[in-house]
N, C-alpha and C. Protein backbone atom coordinates (compact mmCIF):
# COMPACT_ATOMS: atom_id res chain seq x y z
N UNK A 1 94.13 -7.36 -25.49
CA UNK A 1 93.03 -7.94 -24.74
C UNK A 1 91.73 -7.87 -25.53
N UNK A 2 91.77 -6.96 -26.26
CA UNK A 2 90.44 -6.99 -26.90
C UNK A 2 90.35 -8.02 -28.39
N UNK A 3 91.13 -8.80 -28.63
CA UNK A 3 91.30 -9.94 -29.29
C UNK A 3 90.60 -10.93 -29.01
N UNK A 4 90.28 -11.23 -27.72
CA UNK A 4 89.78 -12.33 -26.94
C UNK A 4 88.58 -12.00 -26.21
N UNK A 5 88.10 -10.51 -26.32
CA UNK A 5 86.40 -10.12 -26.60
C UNK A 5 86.20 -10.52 -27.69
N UNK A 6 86.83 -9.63 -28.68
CA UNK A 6 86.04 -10.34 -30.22
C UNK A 6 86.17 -11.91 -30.52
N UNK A 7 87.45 -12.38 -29.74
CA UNK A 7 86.95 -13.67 -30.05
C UNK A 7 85.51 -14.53 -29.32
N UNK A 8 85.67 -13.87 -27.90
CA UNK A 8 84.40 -14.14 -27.20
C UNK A 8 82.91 -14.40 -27.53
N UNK A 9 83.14 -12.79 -27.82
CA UNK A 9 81.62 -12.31 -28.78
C UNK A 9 81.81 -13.20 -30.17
N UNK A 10 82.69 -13.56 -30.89
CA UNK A 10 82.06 -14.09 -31.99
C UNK A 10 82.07 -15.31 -31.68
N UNK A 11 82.26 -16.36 -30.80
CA UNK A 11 81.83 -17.52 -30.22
C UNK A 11 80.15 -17.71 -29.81
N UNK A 12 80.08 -16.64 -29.04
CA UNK A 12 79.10 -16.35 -28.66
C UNK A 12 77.95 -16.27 -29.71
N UNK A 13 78.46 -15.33 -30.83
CA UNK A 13 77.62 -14.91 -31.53
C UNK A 13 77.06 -16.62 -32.41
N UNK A 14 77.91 -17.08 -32.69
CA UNK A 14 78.04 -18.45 -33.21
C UNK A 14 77.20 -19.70 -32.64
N UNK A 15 77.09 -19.86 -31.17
CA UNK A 15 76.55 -20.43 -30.53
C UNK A 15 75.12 -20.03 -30.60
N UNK A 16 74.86 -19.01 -30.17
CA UNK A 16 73.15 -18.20 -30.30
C UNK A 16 72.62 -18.32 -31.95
N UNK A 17 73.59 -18.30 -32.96
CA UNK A 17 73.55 -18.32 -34.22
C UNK A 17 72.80 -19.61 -34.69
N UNK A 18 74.03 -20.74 -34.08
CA UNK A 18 73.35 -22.12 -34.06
C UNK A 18 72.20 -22.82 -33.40
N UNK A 19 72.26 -22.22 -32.24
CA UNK A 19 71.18 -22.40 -31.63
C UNK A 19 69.84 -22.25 -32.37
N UNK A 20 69.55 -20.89 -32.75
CA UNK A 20 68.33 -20.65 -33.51
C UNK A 20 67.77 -21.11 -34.51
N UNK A 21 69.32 -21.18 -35.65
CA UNK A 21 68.98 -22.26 -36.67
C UNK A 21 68.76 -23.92 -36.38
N UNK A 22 68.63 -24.44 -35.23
CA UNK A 22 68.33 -25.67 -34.83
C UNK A 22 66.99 -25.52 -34.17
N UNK A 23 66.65 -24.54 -33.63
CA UNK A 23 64.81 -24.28 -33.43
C UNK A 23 64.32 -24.27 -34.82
N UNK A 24 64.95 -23.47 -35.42
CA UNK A 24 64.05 -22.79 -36.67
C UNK A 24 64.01 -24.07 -37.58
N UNK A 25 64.41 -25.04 -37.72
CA UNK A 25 64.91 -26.39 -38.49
C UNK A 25 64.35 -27.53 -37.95
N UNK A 26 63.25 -27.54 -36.86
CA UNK A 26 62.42 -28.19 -36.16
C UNK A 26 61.51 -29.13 -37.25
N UNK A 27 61.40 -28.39 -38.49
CA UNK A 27 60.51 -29.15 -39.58
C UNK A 27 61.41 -30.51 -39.91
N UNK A 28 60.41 -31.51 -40.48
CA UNK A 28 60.72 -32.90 -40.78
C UNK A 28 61.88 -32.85 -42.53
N UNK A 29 61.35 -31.71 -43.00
CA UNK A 29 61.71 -31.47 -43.93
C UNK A 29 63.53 -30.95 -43.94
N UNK A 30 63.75 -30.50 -42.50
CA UNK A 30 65.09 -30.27 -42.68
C UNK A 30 66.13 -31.01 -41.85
N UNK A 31 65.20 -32.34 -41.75
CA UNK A 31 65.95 -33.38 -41.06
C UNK A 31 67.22 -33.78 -42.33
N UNK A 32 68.25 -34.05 -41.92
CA UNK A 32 69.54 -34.81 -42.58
C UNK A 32 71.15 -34.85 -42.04
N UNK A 33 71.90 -35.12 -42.64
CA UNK A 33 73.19 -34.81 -42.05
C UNK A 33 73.73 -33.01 -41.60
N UNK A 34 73.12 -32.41 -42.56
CA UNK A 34 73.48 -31.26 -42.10
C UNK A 34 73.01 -30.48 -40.59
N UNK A 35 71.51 -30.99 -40.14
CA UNK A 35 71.27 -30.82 -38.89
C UNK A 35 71.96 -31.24 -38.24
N UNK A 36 72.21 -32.87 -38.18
CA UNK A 36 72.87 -33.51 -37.06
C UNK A 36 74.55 -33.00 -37.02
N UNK A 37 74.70 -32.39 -38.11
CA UNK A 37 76.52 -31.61 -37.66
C UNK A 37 75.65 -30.33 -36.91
N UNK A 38 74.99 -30.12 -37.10
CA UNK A 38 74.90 -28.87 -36.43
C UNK A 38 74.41 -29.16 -34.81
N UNK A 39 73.81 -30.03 -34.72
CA UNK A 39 73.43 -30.93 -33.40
C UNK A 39 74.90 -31.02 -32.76
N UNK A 40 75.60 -31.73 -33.40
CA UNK A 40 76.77 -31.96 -32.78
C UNK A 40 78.07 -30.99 -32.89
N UNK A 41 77.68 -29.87 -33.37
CA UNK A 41 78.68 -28.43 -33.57
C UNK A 41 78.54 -27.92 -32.58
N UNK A 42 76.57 -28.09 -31.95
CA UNK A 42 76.70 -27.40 -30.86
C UNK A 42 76.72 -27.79 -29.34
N UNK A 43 77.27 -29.11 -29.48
CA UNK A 43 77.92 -29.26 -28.12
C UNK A 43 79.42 -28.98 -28.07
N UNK A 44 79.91 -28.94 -29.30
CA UNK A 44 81.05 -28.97 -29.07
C UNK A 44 81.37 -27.51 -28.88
N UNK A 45 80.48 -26.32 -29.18
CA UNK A 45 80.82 -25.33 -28.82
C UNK A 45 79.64 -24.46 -27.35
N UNK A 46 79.19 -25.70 -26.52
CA UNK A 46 79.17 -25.63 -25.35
C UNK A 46 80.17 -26.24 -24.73
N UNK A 47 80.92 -27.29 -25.13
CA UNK A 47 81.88 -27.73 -24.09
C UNK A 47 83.21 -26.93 -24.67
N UNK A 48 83.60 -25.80 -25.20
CA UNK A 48 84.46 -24.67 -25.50
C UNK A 48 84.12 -23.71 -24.52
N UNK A 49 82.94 -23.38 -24.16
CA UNK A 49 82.61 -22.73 -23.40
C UNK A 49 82.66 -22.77 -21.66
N UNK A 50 82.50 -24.22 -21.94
CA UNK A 50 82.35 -24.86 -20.58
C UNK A 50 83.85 -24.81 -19.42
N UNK A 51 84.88 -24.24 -20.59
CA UNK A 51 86.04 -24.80 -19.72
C UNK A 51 86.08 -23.38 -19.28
N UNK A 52 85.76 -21.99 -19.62
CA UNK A 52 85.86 -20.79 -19.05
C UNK A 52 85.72 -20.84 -17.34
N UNK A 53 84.06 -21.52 -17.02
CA UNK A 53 84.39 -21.12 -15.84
C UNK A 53 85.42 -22.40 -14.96
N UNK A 54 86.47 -23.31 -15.41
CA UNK A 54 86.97 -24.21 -14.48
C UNK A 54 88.36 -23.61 -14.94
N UNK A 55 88.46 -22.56 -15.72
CA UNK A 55 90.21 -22.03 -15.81
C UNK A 55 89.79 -20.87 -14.84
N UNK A 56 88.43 -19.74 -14.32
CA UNK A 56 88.26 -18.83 -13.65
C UNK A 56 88.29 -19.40 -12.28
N UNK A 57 87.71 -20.63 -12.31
CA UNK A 57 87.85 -21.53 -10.78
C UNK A 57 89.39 -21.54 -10.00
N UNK A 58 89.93 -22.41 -11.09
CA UNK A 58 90.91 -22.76 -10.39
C UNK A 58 92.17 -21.48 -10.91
N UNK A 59 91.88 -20.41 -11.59
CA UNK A 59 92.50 -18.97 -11.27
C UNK A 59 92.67 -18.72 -10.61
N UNK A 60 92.04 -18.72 -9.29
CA UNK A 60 91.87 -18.04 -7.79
C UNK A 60 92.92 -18.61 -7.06
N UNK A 61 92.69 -20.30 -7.33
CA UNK A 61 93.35 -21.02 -6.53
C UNK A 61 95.24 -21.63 -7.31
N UNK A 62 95.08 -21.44 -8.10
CA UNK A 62 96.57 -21.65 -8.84
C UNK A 62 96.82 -21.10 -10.14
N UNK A 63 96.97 -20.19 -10.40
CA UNK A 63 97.60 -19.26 -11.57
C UNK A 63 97.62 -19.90 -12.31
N UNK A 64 99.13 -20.62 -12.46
CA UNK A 64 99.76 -21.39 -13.01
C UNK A 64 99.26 -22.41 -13.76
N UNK A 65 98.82 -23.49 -12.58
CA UNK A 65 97.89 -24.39 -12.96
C UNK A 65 96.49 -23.69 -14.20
N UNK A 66 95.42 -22.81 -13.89
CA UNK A 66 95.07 -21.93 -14.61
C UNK A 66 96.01 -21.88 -15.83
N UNK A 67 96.89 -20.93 -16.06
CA UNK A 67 96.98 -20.74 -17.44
C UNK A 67 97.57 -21.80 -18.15
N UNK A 68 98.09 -22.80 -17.72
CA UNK A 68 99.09 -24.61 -17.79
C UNK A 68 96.94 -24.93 -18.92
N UNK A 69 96.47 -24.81 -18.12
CA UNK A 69 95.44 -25.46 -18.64
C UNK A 69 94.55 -24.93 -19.82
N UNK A 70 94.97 -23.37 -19.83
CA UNK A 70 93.91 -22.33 -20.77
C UNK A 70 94.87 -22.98 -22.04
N UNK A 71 96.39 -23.02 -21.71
CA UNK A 71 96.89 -23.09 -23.02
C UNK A 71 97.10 -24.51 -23.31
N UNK A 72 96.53 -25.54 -22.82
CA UNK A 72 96.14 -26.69 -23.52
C UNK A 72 94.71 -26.78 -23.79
N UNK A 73 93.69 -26.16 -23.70
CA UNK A 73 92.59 -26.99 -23.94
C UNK A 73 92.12 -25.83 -25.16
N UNK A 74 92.08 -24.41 -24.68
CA UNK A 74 91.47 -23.62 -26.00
C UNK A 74 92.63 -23.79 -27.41
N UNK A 75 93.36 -24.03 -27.66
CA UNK A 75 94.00 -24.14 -28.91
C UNK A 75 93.38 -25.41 -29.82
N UNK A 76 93.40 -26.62 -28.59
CA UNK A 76 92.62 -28.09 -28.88
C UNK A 76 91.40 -28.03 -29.54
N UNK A 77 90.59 -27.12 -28.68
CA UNK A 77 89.26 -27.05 -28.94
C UNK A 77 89.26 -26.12 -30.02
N UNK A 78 89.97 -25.23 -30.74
CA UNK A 78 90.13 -24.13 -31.59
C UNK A 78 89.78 -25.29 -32.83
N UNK A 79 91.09 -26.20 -32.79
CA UNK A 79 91.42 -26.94 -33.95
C UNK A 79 90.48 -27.82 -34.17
N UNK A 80 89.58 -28.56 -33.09
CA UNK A 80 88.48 -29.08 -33.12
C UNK A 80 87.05 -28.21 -33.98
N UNK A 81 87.18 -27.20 -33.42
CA UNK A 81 86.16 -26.61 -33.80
C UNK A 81 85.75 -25.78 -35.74
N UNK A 82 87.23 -25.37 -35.79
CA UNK A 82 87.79 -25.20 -37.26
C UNK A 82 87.59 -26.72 -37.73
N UNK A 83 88.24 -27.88 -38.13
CA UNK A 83 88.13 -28.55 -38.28
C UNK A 83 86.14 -29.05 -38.38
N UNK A 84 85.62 -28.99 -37.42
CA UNK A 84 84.32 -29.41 -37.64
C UNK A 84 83.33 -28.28 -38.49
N UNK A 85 83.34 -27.23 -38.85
CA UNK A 85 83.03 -26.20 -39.43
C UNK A 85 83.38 -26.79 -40.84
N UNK A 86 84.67 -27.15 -40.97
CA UNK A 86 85.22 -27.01 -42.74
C UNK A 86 84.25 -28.48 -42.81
N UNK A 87 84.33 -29.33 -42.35
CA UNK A 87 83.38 -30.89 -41.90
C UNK A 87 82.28 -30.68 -43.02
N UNK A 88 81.59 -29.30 -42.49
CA UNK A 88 80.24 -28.84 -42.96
C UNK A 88 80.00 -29.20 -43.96
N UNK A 89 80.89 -28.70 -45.09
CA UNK A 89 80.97 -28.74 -46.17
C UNK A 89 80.63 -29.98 -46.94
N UNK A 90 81.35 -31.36 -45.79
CA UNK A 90 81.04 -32.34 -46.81
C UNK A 90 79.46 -33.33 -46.40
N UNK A 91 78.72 -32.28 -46.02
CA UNK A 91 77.37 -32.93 -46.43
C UNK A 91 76.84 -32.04 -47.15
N UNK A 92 75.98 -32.69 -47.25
CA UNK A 92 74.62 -32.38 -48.87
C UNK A 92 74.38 -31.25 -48.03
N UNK A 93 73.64 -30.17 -49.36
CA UNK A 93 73.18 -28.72 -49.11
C UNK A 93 71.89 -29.30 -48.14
N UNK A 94 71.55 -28.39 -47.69
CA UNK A 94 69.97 -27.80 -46.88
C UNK A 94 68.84 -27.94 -47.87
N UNK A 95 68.32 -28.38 -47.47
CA UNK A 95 66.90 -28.61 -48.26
C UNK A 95 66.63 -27.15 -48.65
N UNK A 96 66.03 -26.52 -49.90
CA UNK A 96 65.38 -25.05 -50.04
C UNK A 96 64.51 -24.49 -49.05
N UNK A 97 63.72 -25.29 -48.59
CA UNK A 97 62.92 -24.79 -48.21
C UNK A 97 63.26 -24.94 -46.55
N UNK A 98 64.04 -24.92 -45.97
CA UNK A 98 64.99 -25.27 -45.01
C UNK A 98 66.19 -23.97 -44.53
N UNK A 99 65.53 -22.80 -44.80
CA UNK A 99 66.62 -21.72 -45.20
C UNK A 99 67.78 -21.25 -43.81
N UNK A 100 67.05 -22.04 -42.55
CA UNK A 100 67.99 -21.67 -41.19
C UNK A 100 69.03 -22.37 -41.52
N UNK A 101 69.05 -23.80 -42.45
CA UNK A 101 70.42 -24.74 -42.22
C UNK A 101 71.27 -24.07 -43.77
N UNK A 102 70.85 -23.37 -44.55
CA UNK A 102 71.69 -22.99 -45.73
C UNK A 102 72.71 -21.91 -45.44
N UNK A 103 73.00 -21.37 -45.01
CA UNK A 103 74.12 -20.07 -44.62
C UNK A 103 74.99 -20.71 -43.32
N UNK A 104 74.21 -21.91 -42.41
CA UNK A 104 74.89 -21.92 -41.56
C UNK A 104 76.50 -22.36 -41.41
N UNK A 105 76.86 -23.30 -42.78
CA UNK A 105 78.07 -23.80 -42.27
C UNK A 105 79.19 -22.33 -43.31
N UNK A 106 78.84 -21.72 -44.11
CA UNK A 106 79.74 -20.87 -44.46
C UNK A 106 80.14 -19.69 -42.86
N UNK A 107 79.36 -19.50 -42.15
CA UNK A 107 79.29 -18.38 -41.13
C UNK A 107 80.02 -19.19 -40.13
N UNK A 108 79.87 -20.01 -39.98
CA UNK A 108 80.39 -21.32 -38.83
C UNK A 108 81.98 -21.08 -39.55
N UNK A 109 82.28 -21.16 -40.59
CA UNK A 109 83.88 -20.95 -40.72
C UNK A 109 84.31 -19.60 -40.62
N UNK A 110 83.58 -18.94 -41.03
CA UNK A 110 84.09 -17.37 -40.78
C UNK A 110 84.31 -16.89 -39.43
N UNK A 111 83.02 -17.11 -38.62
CA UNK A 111 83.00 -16.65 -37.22
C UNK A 111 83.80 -17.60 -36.44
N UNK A 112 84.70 -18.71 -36.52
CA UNK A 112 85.02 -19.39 -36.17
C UNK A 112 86.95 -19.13 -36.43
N UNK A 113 86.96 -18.50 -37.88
CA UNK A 113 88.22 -17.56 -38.38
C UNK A 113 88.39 -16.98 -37.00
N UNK A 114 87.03 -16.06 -37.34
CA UNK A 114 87.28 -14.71 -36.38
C UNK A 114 87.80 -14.88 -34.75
N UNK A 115 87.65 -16.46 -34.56
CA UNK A 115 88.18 -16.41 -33.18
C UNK A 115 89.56 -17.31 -32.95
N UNK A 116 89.60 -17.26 -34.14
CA UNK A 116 90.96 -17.61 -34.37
C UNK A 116 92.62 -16.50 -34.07
């Protein structure tokens, strides 16, 4: 069970991670493709999130149904999310002076390992 804290927490950690580096990247200067994956990394790891509380919903009300659904959508979204991380890679570096978007896509695959 504690596999799926640490995977939790390092989702988590990932999301708050991205988040900040998309405030902190507010300058004109670190406008490019690498923001906008990160724009779009982080919906995709709100809607990872999003399915927690509709597998706790309908837990109550059908088990079955519940776990029928945990084990189709988080593996999907796993491979989605791995997949868009390694993505990272194929845009151009972060501007220098841009330092929230330079570390982000190596950590995005690691912490993204980790919830693997």
């Amino acid at each position: 069970m504690w596999f799926a804290g640490l995977a939790l927490a390092s989702a988590a950690w990932l999301f708050l991670r991205g988040l900040a580096a998309l405030f902190a990247s507010g300058r004109p200067a670190c406008d490019g493709p690498l923001k906008e994956w990160l724009q779009s990394f982080l919906v995709l790891q709100a809607t990872n999130f999003g399915g927690l509380p509709v597998v706790a919903a309908v837990w109550h009300l059908a088990p079955v149904v519940a776990r029928t659904i945990a084990n189709l959508y988080w593996p999907g979204m796993l491979v989605m999310s791995m997949g868009w991380s390694i993505s990272s890679f194929a845009c151009p570096r972060a501007p220098k002076d841009c330092p929230a978007l330079q570390r982000l896509p190596s950590e995005a695959i690691v912490f993204e390992t980790m919830c693997a």
